[in-house]
Protein backbone atom coordinates (compact mmCIF):
# COMPACT_ATOMS: atom_id res chain seq x y z
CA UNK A 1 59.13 138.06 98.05
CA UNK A 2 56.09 137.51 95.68
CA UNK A 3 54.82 134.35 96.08
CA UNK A 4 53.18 132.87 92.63
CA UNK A 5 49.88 131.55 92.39
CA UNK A 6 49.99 127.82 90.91
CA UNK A 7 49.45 127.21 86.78
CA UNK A 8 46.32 125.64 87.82
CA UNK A 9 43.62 125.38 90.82
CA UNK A 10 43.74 121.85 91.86
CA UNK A 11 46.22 119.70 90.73
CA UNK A 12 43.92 116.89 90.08
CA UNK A 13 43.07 118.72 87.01
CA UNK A 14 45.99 118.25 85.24
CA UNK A 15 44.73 114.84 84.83
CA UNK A 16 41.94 116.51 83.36
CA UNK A 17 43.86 118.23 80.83
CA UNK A 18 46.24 115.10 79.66
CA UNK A 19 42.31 113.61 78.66
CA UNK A 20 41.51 116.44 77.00
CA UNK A 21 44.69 116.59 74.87
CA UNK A 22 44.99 113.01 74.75
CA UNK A 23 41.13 112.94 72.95
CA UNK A 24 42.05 116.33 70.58
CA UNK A 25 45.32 114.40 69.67
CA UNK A 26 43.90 110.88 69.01
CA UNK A 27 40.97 112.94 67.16
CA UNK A 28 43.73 114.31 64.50
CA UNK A 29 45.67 111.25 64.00
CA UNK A 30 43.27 110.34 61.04
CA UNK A 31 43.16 113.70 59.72
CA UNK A 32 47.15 113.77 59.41
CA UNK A 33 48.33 110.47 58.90
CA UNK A 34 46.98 107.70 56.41
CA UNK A 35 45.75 104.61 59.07
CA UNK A 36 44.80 100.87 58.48
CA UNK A 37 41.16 100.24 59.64
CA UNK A 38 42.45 98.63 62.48
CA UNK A 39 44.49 101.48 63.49
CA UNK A 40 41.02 103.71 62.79
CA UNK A 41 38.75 101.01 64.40
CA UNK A 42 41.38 101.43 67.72
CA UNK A 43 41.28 105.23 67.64
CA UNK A 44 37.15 105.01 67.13
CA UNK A 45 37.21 102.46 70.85
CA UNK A 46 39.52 105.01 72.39
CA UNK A 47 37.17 107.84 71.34
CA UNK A 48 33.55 106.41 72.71
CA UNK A 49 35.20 105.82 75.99
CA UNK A 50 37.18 109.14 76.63
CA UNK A 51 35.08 111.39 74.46
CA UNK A 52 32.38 111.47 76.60
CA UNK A 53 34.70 112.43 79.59
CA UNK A 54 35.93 115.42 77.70
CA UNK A 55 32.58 116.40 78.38
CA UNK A 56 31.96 116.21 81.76
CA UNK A 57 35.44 117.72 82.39
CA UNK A 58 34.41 120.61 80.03
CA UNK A 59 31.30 120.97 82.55
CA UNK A 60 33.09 121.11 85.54
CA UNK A 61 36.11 123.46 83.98
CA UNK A 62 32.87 126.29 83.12
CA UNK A 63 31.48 125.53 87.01
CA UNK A 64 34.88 125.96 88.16
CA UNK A 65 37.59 127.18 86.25
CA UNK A 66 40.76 124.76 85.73
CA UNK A 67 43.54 127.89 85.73
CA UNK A 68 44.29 130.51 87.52
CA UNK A 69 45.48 131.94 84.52
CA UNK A 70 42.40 134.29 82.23
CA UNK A 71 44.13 133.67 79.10
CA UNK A 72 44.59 129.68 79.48
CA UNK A 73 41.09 129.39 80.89
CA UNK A 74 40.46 131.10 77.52
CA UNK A 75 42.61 129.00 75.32
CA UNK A 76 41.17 126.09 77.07
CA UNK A 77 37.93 126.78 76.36
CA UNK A 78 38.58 126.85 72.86
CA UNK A 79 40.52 123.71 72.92
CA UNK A 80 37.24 121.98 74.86
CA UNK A 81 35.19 123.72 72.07
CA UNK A 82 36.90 121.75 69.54
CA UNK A 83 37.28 118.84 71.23
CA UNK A 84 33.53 117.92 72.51
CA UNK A 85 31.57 119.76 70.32
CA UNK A 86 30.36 122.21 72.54
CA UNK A 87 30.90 125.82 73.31
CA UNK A 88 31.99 126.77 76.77
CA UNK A 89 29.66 129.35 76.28
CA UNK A 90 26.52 127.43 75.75
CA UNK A 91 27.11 125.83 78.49
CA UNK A 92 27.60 128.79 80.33
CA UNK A 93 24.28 129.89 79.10
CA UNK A 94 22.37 126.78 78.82
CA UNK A 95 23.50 125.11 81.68
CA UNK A 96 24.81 127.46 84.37
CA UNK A 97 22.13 130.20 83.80
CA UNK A 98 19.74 128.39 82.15
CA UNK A 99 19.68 125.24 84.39
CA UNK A 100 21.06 126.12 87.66
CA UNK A 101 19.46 129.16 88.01
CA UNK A 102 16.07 127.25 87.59
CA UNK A 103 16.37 123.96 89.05
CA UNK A 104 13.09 124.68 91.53
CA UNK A 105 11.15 125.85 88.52
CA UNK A 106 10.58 123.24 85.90
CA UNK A 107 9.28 125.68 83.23
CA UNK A 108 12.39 127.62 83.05
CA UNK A 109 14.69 125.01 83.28
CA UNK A 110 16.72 124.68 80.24
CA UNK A 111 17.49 120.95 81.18
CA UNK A 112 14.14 120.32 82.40
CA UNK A 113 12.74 116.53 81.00
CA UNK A 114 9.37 118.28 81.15
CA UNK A 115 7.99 119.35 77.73
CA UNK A 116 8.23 122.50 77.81
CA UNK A 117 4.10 123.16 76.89
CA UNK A 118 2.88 119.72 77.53
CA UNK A 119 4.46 119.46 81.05
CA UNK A 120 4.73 116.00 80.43
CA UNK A 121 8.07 114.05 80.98
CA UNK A 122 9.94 113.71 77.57
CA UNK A 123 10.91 110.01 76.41
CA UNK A 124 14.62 109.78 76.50
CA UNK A 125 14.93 110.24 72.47
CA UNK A 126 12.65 113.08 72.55
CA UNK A 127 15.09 114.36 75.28
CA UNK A 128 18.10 114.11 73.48
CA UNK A 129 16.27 115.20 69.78
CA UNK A 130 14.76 118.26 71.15
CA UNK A 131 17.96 119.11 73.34
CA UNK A 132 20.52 118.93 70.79
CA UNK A 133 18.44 121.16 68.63
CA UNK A 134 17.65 123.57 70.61
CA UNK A 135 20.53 124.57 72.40
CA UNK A 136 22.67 126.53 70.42
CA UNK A 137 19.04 128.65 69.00
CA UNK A 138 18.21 129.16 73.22
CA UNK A 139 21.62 130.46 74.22
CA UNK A 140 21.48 132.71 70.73
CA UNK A 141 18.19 134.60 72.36
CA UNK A 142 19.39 134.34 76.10
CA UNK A 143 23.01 136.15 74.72
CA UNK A 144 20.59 138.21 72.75
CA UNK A 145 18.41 139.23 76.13
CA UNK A 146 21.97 139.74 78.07
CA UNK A 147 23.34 142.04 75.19
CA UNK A 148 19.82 143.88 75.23
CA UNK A 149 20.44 144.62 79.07
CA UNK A 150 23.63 146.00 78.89
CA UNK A 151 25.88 143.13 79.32
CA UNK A 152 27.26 142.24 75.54
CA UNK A 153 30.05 139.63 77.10
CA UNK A 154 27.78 137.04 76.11
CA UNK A 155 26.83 137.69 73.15
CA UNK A 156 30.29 138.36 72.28
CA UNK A 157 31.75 135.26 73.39
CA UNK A 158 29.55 133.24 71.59
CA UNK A 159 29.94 134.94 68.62
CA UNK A 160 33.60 134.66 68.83
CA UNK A 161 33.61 130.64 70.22
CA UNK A 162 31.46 129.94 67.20
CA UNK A 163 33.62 131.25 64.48
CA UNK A 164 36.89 129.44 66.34
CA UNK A 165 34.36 126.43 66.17
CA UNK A 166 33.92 126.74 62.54
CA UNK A 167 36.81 128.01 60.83
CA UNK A 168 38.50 125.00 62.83
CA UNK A 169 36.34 122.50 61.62
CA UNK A 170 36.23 124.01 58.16
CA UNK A 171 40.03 124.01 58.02
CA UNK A 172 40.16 120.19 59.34
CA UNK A 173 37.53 119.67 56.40
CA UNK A 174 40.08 121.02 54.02
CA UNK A 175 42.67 118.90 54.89
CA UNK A 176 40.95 115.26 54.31
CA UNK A 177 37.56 116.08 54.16
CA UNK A 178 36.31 112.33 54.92
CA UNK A 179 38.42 112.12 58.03
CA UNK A 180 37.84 115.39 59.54
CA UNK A 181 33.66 114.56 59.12
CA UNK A 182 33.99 111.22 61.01
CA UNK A 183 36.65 111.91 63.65
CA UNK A 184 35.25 115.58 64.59
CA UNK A 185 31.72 116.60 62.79
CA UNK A 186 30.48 112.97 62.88
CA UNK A 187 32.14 112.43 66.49
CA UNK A 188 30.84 116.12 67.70
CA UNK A 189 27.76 115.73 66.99
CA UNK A 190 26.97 112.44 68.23
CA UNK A 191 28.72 113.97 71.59
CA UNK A 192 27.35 116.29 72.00
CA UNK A 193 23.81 114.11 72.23
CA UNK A 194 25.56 112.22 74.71
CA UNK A 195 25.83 115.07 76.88
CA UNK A 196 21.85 114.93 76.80
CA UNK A 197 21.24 111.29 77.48
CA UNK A 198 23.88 111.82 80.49
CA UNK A 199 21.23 114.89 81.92
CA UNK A 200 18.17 112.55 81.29
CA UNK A 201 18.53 110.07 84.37
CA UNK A 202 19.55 112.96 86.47
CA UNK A 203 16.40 115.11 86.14
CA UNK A 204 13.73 112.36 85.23
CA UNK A 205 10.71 112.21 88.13
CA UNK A 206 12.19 114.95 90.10
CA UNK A 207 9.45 117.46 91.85
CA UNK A 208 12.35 119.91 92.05
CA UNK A 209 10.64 121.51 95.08
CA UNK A 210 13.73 122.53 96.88
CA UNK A 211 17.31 122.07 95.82
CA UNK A 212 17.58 118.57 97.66
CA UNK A 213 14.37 116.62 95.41
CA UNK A 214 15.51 118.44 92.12
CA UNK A 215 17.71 115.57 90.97
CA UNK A 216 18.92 112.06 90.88
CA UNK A 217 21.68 110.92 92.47
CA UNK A 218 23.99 107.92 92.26
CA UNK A 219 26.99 106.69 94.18
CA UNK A 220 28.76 103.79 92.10
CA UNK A 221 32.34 104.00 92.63
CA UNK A 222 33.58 102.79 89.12
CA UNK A 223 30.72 105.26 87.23
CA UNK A 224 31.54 108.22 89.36
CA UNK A 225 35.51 107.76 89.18
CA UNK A 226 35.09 107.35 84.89
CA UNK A 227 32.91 110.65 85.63
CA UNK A 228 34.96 112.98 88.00
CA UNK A 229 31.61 112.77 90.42
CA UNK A 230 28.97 113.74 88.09
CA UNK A 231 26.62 110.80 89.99
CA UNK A 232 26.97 113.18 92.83
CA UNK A 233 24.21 115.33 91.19
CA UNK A 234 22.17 116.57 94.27
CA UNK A 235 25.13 118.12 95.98
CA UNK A 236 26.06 119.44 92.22
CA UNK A 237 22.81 121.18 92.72
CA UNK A 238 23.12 122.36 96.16
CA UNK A 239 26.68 123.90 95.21
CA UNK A 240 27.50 124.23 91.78
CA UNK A 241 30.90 125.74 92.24
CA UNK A 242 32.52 123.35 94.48
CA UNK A 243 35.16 121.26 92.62
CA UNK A 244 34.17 117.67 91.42
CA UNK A 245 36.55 116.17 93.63
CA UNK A 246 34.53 117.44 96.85
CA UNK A 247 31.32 116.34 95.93
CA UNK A 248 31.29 112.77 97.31
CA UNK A 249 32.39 114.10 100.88
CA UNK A 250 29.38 116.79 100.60
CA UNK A 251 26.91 114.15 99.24
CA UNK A 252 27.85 112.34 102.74
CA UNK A 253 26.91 115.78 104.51
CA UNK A 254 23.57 116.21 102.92
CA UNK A 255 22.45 112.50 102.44
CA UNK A 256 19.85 112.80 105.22
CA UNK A 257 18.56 115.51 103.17
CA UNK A 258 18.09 113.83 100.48
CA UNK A 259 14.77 111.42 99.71
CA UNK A 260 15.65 107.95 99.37
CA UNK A 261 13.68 107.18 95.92
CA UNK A 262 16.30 109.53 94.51
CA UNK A 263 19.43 107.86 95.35
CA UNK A 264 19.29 105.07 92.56
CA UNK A 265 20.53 102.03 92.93
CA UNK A 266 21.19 101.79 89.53
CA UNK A 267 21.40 103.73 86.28
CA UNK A 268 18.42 104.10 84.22
């Protein structure tokens, strides 16, 4: 008898699903339906809070994939796309390749807080500014080197995540223009810089020598349950596959390993 593999990996995740439908469905309500401005001034509380989670569960789905399934991976993916403002595939490219691949070497870092020719560390607005401009031009030429080597798939799932991206927002835009620019352009965008101020505290004043110095870490219970772990950054580093959940019980493992001036006691 065949025994089936489960709809998805952990089952803690289908928490993380119900937030990310939760945020795309809140997101539409004032796109669809006409709303007092205290129904819109609800949905805009509901959105800072949860928003921001949307993205951190969209970085751990592109680490580790929430399915089993190719095809809802995919369709999630485009449904995260939407819903934070980011492609899966930049941050496939950006983040995965560009960042974890280079977390020793600050030059190639995508995420480094180093400018880039200056090697100075960026203030946090500089951070965010230059990071939310540059991303989506980077991952263009680093799909662009990948295509140019033989291996198109990332060039090709941009391309195709990007035109999802905006014949979905042009669509919304159709529909009630002012709406769909505040509860998904507007909302997007600022997201998507919240993503960036997020990475600054983890990779500020780190040598990045060896895997254990190349980030911040910190253990507050309340920030890292709203986060699904992310304070858990230096064992993020060390394995960038293992699933959020485990990354508290491997931070215990390695804590001896890690110097003390980058445990923080609080955030920055």
């Amino acid at each position: 008898m065949t025994k089936h593999k489960a709809l998805i990996r952990y089952r803690v995740d289908w928490l993380s699903v119900s937030i990310v439908l939760f945020v795309f469905g809140l997101s539409l309500l004032p796109v669809y339906l006409h709303l007092n401005n205290l129904s819109l001034l609800v949905i805009t509380g509901l959105l800072l809070f949860f928003k921001p989670i949307t993205s951190l569960i969209q970085h751990n789905h592109v680490h580790y994939a929430i399915f089993n399934s190719r095809w809802l991976n995919t369709a999630f993916d485009l449904l995260l796309a939407v819903t934070t403002g980011h492609l899966c595939s930049e941050w496939t490219l950006h983040h995965n390749i560009g960042h974890h691949g280079n977390v020793i070497n600050s030059q190639a870092d995508t995420s480094s807080v180093k400018h880039p020719d200056q090697q100075r560390y960026m203030s946090k607005l500089e951070y965010i500014w230059t990071g939310s401009l540059k991303i989506y031009p980077d991952c263009l030429n680093m799909a662009w080197r990948f295509y140019q080597q033989g291996k198109p798939r990332y060039l090709t799932t941009l391309i195709v995540e990007s035109l999802f991206w905006l014949a979905f927002h042009l669509y919304l835009l159709s529909v009630n223009f002012m709406m769909a620019l505040l509860f998904f352009v507007l909302a997007n965008l600022i997201n998507r810089a919240l993503v960036w101020l997020g990475a600054y505290w983890q990779h500020l004043d780190v040598p990045a020598q060896n895997i254990y110095d190349s980030s911040n870490m910190y253990a507050g219970p309340i920030f890292n349950l709203i986060s699904l772990n992310i304070g858990y950054h230096v064992a993020h580093h060390e394995q960038p596959t293992l699933h959020w959940s485990k990354l508290k019980a491997r931070t215990e493992l390695i804590l001896a390993k890690i110097p003390a001036h980058h445990i923080l006691q609080k955030l920055p």
